[in-house]
PDB file of N, CA and C in Angstrom:
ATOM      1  N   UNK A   1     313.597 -13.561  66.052  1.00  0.00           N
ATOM      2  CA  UNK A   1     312.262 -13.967  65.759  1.00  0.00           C
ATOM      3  C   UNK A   1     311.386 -13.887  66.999  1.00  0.00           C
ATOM      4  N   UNK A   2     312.007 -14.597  68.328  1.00  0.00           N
ATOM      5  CA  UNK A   2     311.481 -14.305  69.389  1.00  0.00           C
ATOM      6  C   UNK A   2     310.709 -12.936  69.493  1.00  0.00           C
ATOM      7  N   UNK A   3     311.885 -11.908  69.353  1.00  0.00           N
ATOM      8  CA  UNK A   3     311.258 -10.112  69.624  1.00  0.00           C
ATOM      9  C   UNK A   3     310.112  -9.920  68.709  1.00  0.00           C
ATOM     10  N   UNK A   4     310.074 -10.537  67.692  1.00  0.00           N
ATOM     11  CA  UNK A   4     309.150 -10.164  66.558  1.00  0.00           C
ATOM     12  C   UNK A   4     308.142 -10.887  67.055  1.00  0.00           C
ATOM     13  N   UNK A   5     307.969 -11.998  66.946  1.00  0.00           N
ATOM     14  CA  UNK A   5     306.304 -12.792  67.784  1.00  0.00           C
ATOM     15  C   UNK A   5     306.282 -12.216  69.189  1.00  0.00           C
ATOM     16  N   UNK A   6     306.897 -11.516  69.887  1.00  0.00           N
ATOM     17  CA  UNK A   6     306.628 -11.075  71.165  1.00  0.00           C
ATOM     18  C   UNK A   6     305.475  -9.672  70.829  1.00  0.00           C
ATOM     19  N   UNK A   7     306.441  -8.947  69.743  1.00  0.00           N
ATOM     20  CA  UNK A   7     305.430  -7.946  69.483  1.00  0.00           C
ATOM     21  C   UNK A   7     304.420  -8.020  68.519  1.00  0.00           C
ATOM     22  N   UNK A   8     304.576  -9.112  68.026  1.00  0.00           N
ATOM     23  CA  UNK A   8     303.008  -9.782  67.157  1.00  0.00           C
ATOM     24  C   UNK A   8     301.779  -9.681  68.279  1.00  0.00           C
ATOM     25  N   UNK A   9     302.809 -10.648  69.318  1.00  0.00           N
ATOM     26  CA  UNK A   9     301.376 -10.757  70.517  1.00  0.00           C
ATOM     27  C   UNK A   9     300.893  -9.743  71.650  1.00  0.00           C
ATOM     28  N   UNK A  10     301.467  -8.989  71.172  1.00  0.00           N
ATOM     29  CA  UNK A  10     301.745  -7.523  71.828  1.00  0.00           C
ATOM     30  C   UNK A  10     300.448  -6.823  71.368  1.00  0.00           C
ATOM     31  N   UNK A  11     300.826  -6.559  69.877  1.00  0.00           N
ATOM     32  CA  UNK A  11     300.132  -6.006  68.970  1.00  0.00           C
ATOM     33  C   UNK A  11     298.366  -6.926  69.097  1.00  0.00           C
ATOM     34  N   UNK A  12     298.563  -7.962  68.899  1.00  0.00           N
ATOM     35  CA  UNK A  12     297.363  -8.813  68.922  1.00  0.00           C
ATOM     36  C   UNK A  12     296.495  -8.933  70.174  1.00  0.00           C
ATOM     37  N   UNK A  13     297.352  -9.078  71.290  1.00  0.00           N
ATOM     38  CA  UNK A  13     296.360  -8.506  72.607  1.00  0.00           C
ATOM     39  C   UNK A  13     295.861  -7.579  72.565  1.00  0.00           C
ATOM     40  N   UNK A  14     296.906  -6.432  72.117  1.00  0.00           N
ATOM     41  CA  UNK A  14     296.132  -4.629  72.247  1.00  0.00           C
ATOM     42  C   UNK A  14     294.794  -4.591  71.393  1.00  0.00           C
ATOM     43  N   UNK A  15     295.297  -5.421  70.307  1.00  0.00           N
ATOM     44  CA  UNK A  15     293.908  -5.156  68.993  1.00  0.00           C
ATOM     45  C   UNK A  15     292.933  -5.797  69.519  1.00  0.00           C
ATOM     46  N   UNK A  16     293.030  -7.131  70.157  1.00  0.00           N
ATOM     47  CA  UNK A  16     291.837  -7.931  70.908  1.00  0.00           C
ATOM     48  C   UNK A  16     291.167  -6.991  71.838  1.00  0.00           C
ATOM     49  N   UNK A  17     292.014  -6.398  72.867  1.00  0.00           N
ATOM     50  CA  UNK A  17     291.390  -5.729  74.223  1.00  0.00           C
ATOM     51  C   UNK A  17     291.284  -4.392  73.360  1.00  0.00           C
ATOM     52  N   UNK A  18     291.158  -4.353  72.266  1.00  0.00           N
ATOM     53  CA  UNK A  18     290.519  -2.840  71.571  1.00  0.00           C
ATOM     54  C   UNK A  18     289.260  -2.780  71.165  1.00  0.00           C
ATOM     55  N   UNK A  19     288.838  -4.051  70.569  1.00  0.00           N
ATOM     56  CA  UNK A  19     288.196  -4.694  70.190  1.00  0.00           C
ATOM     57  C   UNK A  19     286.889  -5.140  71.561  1.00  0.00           C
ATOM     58  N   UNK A  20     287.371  -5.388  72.017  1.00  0.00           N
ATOM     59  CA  UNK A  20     286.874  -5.486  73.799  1.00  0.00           C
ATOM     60  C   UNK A  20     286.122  -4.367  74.085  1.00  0.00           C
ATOM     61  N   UNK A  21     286.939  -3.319  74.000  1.00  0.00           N
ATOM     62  CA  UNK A  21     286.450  -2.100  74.757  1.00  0.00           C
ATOM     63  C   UNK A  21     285.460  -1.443  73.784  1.00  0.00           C
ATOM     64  N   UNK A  22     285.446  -1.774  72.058  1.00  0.00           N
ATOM     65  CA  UNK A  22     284.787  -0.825  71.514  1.00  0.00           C
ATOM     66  C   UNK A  22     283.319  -1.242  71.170  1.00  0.00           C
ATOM     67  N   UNK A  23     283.331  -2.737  71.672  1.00  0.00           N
ATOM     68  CA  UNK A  23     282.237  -3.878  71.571  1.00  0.00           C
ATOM     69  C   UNK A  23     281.502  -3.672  72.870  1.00  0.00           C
ATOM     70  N   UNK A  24     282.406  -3.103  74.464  1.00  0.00           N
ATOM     71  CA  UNK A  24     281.533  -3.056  75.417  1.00  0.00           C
ATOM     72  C   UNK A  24     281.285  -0.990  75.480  1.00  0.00           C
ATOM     73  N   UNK A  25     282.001  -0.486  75.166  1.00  0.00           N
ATOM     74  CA  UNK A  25     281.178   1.056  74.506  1.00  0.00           C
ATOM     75  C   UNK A  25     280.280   0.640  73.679  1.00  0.00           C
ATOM     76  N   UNK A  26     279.831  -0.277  72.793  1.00  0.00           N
ATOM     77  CA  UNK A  26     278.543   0.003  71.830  1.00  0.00           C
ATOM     78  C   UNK A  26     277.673  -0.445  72.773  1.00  0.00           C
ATOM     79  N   UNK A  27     278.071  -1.960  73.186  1.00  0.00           N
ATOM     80  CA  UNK A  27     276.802  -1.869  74.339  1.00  0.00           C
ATOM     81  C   UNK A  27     276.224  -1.341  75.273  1.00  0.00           C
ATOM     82  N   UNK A  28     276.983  -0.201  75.851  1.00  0.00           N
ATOM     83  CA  UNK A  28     276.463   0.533  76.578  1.00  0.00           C
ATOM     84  C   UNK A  28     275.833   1.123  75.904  1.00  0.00           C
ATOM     85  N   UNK A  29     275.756   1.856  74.906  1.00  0.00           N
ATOM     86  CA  UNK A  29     275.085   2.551  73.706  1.00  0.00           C
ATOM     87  C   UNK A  29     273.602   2.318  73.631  1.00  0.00           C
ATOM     88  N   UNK A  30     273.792   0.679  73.104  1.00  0.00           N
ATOM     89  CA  UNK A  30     272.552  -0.166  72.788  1.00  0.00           C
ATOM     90  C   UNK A  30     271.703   0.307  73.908  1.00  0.00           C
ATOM     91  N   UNK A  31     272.351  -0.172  75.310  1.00  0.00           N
ATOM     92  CA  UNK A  31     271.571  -0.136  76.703  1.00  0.00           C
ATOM     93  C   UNK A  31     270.776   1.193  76.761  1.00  0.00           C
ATOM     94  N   UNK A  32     271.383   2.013  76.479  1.00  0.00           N
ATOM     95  CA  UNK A  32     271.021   3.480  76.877  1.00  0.00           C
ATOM     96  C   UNK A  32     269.863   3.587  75.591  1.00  0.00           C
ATOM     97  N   UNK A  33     269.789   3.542  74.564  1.00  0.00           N
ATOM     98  CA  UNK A  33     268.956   3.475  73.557  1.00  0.00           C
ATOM     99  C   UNK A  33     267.543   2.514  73.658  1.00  0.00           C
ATOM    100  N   UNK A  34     267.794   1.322  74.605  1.00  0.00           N
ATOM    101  CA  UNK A  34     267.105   0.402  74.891  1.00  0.00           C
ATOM    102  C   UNK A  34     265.935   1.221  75.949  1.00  0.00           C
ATOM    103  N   UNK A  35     266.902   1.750  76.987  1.00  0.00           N
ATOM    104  CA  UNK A  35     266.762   2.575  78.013  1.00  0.00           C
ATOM    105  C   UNK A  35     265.647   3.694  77.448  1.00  0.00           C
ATOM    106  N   UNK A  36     266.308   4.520  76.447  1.00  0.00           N
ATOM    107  CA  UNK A  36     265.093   5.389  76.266  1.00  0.00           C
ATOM    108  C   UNK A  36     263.910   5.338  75.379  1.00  0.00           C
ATOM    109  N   UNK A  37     264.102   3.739  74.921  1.00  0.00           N
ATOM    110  CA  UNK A  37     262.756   2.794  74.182  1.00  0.00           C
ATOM    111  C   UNK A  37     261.422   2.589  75.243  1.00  0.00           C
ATOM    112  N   UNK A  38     262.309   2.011  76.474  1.00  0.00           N
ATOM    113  CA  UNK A  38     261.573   1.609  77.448  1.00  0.00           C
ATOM    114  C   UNK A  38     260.881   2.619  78.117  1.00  0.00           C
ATOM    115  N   UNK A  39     261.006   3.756  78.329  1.00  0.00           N
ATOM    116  CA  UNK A  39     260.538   5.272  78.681  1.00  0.00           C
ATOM    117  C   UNK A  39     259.606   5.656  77.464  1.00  0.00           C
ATOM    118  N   UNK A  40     259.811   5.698  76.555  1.00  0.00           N
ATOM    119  CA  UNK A  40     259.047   6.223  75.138  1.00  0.00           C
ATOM    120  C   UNK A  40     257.460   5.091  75.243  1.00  0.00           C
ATOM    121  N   UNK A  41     258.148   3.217  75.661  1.00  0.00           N
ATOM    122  CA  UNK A  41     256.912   2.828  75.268  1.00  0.00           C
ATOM    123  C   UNK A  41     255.926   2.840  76.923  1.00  0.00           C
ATOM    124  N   UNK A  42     256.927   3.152  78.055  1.00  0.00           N
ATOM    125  CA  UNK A  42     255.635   3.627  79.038  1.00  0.00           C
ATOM    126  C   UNK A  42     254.889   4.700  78.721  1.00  0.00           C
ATOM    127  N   UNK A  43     255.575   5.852  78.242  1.00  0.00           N
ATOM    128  CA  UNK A  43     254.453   7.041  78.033  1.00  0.00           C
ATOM    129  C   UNK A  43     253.786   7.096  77.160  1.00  0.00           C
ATOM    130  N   UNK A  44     253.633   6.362  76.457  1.00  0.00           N
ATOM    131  CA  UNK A  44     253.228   5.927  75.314  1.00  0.00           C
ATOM    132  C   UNK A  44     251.799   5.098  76.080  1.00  0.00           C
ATOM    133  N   UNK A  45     252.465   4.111  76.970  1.00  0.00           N
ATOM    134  CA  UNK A  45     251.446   3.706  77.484  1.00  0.00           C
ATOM    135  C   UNK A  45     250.216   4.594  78.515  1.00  0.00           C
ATOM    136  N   UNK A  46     251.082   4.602  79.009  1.00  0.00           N
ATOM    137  CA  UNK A  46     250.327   5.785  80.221  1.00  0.00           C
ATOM    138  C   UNK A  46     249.593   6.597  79.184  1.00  0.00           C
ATOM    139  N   UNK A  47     249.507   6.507  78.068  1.00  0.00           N
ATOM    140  CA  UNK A  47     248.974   7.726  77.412  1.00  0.00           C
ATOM    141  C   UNK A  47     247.428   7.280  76.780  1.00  0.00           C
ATOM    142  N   UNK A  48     247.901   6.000  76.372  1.00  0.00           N
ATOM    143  CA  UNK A  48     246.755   5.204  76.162  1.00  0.00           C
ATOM    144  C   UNK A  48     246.167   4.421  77.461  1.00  0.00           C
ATOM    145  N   UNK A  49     246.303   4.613  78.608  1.00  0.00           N
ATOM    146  CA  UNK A  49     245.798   4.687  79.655  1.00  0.00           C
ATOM    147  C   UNK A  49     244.819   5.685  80.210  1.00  0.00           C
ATOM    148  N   UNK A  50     245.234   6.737  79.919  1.00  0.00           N
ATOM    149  CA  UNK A  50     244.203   8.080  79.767  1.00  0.00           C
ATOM    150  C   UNK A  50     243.229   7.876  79.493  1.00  0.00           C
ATOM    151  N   UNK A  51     243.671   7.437  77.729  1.00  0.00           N
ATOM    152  CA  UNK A  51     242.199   8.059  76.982  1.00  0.00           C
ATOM    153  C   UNK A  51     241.548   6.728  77.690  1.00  0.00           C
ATOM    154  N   UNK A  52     242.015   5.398  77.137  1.00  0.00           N
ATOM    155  CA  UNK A  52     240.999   4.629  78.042  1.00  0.00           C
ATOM    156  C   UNK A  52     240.183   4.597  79.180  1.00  0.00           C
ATOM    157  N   UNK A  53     240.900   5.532  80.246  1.00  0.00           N
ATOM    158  CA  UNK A  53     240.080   5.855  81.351  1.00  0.00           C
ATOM    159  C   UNK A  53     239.242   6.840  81.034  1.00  0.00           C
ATOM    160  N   UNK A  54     239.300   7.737  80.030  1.00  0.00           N
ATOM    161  CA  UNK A  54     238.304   8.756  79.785  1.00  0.00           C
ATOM    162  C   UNK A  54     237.520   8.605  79.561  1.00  0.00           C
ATOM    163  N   UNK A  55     237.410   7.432  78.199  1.00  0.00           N
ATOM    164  CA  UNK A  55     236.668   7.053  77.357  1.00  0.00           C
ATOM    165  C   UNK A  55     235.671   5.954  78.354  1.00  0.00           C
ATOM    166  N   UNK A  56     236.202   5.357  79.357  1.00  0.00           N
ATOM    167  CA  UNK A  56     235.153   4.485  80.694  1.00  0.00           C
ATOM    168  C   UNK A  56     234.618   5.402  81.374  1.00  0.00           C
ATOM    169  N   UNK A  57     235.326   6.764  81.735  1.00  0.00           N
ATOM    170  CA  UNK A  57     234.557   7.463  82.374  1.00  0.00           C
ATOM    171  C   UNK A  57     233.232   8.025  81.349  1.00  0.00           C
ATOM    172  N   UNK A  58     233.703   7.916  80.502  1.00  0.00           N
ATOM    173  CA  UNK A  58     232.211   8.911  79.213  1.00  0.00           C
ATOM    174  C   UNK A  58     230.795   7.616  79.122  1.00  0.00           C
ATOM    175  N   UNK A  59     231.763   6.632  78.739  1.00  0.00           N
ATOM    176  CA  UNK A  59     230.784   5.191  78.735  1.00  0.00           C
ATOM    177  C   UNK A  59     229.872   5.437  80.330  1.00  0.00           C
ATOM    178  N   UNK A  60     230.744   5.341  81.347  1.00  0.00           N
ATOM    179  CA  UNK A  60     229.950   4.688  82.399  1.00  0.00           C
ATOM    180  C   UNK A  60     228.952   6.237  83.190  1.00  0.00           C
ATOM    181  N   UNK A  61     229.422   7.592  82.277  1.00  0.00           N
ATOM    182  CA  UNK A  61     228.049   8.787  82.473  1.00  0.00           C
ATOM    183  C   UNK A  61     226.986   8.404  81.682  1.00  0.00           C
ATOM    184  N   UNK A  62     227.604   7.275  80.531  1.00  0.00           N
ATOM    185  CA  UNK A  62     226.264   7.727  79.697  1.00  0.00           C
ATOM    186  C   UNK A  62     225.773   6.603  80.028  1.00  0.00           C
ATOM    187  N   UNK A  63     225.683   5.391  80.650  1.00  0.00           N
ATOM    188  CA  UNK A  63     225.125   4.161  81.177  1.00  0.00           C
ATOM    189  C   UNK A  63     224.261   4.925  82.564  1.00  0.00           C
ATOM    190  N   UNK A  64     224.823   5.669  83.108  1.00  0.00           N
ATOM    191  CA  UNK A  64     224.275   6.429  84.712  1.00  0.00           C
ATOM    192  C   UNK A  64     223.258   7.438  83.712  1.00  0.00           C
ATOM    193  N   UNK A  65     223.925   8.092  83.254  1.00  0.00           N
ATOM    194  CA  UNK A  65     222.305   9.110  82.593  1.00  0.00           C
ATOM    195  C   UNK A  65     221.144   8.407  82.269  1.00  0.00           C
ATOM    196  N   UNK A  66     221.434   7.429  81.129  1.00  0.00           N
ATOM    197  CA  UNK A  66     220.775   6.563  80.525  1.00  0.00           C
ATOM    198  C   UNK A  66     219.740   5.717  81.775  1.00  0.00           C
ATOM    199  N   UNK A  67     220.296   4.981  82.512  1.00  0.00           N
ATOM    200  CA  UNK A  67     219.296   4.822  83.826  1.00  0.00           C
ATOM    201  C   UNK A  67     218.989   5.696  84.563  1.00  0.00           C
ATOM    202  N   UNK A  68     219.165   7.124  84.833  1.00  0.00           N
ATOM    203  CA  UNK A  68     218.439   7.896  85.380  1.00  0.00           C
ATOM    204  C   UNK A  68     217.453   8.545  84.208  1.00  0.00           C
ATOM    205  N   UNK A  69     217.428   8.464  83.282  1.00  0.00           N
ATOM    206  CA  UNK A  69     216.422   9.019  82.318  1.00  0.00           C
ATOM    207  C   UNK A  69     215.117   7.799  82.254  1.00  0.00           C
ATOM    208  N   UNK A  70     215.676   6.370  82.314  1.00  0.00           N
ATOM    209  CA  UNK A  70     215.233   4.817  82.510  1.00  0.00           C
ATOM    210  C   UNK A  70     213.942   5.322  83.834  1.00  0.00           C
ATOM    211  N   UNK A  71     215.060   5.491  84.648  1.00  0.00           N
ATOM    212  CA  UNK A  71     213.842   6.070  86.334  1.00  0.00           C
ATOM    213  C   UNK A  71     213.099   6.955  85.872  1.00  0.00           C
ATOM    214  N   UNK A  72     213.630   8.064  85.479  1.00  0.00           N
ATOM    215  CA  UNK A  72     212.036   9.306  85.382  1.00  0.00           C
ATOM    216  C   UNK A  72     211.480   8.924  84.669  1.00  0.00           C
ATOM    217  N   UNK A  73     211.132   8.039  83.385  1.00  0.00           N
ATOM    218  CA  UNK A  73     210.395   7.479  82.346  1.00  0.00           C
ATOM    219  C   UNK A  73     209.332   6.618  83.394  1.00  0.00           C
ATOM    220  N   UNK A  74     210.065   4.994  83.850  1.00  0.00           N
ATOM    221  CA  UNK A  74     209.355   4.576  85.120  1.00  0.00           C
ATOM    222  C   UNK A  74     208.594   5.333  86.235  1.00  0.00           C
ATOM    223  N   UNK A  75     209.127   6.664  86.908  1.00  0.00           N
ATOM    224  CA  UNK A  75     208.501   6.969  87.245  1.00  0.00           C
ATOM    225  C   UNK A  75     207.216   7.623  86.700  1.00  0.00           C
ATOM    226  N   UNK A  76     207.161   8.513  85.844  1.00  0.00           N
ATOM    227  CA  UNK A  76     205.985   8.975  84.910  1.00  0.00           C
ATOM    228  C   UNK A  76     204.956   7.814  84.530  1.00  0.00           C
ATOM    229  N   UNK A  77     205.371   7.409  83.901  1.00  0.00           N
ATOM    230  CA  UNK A  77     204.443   5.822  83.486  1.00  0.00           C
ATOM    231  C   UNK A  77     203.734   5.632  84.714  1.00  0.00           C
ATOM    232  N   UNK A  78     204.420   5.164  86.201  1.00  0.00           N
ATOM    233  CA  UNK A  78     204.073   4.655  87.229  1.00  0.00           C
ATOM    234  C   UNK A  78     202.794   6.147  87.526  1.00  0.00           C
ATOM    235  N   UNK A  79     202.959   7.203  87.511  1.00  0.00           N
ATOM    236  CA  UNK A  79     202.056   8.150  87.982  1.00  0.00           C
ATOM    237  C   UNK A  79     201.027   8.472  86.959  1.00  0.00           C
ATOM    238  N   UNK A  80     201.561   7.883  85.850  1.00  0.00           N
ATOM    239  CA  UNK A  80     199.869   7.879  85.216  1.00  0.00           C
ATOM    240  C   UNK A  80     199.079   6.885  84.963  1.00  0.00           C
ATOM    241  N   UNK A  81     199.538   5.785  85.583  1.00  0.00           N
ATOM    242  CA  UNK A  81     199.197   4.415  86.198  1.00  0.00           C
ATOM    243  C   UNK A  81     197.650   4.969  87.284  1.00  0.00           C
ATOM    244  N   UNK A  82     198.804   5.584  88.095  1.00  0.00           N
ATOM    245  CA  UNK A  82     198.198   5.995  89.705  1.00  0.00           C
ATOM    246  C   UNK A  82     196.978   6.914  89.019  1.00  0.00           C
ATOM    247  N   UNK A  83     197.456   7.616  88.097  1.00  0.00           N
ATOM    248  CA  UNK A  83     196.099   8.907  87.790  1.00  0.00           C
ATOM    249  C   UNK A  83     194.796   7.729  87.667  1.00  0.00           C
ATOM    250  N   UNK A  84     195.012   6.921  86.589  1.00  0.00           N
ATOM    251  CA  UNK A  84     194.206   6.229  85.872  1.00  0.00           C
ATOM    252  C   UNK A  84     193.768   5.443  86.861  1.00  0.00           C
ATOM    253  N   UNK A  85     194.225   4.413  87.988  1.00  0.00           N
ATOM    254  CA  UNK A  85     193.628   3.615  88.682  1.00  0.00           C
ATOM    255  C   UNK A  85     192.956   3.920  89.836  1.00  0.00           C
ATOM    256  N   UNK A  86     193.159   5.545  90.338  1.00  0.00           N
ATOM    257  CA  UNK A  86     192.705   6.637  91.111  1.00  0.00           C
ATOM    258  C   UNK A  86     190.906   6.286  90.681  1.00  0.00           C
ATOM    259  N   UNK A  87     190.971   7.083  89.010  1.00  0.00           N
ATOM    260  CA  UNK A  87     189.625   7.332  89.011  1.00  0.00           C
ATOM    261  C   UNK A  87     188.811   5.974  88.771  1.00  0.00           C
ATOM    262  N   UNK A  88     189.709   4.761  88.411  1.00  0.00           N
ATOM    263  CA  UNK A  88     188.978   3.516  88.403  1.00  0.00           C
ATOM    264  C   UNK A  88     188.399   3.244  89.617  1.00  0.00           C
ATOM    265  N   UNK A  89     189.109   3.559  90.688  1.00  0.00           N
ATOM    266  CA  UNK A  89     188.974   3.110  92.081  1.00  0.00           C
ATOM    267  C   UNK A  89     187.566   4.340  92.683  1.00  0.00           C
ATOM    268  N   UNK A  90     188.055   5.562  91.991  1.00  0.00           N
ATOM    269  CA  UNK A  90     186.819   6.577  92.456  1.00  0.00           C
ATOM    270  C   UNK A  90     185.359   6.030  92.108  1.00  0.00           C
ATOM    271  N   UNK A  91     185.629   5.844  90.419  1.00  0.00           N
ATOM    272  CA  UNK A  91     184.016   5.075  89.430  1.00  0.00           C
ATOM    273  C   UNK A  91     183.703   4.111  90.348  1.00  0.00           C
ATOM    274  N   UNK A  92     184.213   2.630  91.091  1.00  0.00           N
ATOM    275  CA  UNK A  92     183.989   1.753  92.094  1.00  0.00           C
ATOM    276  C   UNK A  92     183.293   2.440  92.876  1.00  0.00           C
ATOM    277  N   UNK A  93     183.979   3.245  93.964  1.00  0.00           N
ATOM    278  CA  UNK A  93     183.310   3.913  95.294  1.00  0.00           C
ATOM    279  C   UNK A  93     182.478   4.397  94.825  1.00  0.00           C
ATOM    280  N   UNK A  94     182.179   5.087  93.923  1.00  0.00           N
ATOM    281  CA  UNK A  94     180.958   6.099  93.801  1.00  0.00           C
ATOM    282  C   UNK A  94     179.555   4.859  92.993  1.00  0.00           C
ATOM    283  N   UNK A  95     180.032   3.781  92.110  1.00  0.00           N
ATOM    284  CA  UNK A  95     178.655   2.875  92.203  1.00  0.00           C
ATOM    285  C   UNK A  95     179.005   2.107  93.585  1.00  0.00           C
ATOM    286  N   UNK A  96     179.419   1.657  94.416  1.00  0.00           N
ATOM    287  CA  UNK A  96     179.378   0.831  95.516  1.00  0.00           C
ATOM    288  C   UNK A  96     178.224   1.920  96.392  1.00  0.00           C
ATOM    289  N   UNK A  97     178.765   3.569  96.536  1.00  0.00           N
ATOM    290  CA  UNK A  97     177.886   4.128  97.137  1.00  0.00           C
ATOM    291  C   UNK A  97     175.920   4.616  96.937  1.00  0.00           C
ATOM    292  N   UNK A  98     176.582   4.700  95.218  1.00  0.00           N
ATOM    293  CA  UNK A  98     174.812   4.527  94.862  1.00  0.00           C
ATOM    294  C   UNK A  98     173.833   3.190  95.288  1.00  0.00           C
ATOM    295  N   UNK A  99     174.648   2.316  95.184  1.00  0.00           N
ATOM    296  CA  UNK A  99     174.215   1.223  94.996  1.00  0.00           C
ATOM    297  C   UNK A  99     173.791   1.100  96.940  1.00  0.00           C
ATOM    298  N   UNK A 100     174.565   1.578  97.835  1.00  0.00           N
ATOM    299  CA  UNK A 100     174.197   1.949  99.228  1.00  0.00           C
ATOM    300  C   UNK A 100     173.057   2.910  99.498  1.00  0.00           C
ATOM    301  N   UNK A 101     173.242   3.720  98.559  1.00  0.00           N
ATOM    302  CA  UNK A 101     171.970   4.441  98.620  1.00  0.00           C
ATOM    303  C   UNK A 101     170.440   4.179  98.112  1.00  0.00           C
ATOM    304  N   UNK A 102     170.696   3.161  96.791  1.00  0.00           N
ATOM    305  CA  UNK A 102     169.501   2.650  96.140  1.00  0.00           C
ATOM    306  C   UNK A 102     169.053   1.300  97.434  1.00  0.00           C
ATOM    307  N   UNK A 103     170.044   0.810  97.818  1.00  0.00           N
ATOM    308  CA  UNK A 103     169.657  -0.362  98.852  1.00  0.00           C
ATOM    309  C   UNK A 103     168.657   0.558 100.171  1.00  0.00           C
ATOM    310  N   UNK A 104     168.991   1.630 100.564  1.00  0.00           N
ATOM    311  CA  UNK A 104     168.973   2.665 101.763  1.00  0.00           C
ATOM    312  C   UNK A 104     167.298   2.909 101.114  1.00  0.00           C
ATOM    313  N   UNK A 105     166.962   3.445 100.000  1.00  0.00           N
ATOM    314  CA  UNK A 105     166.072   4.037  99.597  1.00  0.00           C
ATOM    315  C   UNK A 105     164.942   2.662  99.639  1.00  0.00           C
ATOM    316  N   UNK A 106     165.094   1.906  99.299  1.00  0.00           N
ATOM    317  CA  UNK A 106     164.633   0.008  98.870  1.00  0.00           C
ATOM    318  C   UNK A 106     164.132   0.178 100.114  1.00  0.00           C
ATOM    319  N   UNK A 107     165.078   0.272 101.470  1.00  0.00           N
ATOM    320  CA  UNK A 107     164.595  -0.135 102.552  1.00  0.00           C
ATOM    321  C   UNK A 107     163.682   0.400 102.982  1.00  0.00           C
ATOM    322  N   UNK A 108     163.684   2.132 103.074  1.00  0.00           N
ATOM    323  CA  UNK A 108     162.596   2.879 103.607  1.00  0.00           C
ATOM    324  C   UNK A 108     161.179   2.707 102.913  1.00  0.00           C
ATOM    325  N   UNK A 109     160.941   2.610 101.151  1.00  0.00           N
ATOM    326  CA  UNK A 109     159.337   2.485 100.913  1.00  0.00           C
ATOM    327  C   UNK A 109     159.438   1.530 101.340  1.00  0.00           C
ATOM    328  N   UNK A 110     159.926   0.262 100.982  1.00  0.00           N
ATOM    329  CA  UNK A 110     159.237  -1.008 101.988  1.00  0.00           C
ATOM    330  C   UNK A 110     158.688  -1.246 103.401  1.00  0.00           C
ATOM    331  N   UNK A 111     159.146  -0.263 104.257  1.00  0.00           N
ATOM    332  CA  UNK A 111     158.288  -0.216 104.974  1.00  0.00           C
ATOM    333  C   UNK A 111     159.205  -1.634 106.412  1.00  0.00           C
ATOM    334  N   UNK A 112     158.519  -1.103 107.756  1.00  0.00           N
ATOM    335  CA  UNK A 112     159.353  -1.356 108.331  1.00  0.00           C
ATOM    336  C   UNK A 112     159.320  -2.943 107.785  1.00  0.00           C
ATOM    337  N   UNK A 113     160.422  -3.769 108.365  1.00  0.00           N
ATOM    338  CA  UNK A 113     160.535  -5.354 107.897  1.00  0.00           C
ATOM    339  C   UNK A 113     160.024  -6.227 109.348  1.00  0.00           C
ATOM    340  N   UNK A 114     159.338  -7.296 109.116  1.00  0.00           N
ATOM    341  CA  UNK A 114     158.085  -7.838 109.671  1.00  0.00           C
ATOM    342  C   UNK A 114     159.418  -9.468 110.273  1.00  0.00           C
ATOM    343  N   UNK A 115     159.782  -9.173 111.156  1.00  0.00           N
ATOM    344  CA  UNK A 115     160.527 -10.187 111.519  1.00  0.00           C
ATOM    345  C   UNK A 115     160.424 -10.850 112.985  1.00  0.00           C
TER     346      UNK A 115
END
């Protein structure tokens, strides 16, 4: 009986440490599968990293166009500002100057001034 439970436990270690080995082969398996999950979801990422940066780079041309179109608008406006307050400022000088000349003219018929 001895020989016989010797090779019961014979048999039962081998099947245990079989059991062992075919449980730490799957996990390596798993690992390696895990392994090329973890690769799939970086490039995956990196990929949606792209477009996101593309898509900031497109946003932040059309925010820069958009204020440089903002400036030449401002500027235009501002120069027909200048046209317009030009000839306001000309209409001024030119009655300030009549009005130098009607004073100029006033003075001479009157005749010299008695002071």
């Amino acid at each position: 009986m001895s020989e016989s439970q010797s090779r019961y436990s014979i048999v039962e270690r081998l099947t245990e440490t079989k059991l062992e080995t075919m449980s730490a082969k799957s996990a390596l398996k798993e690992e390696i599968i895990k392994r090329k999950h973890k690769i799939a979801d970086l490039e995956n990422d990196l990929k949606n990293w792209k477009q996101d940066v593309e898509e900031d780079k497109k946003r932040n041309e059309r925010q820069k166009t958009i204020a440089i179109e903002n400036a030449k608008r401002d500027l235009q406006n501002a120069e027909e500002q200048l046209i317009e307050k030009e000839r306001v400022y000309d209409d001024k000088l030119k009655a300030i100057e009549d009005a130098l000349k009607s004073i100029e003219e006033i003075s001479k018929t009157a005749g010299p001034s008695t002071q």
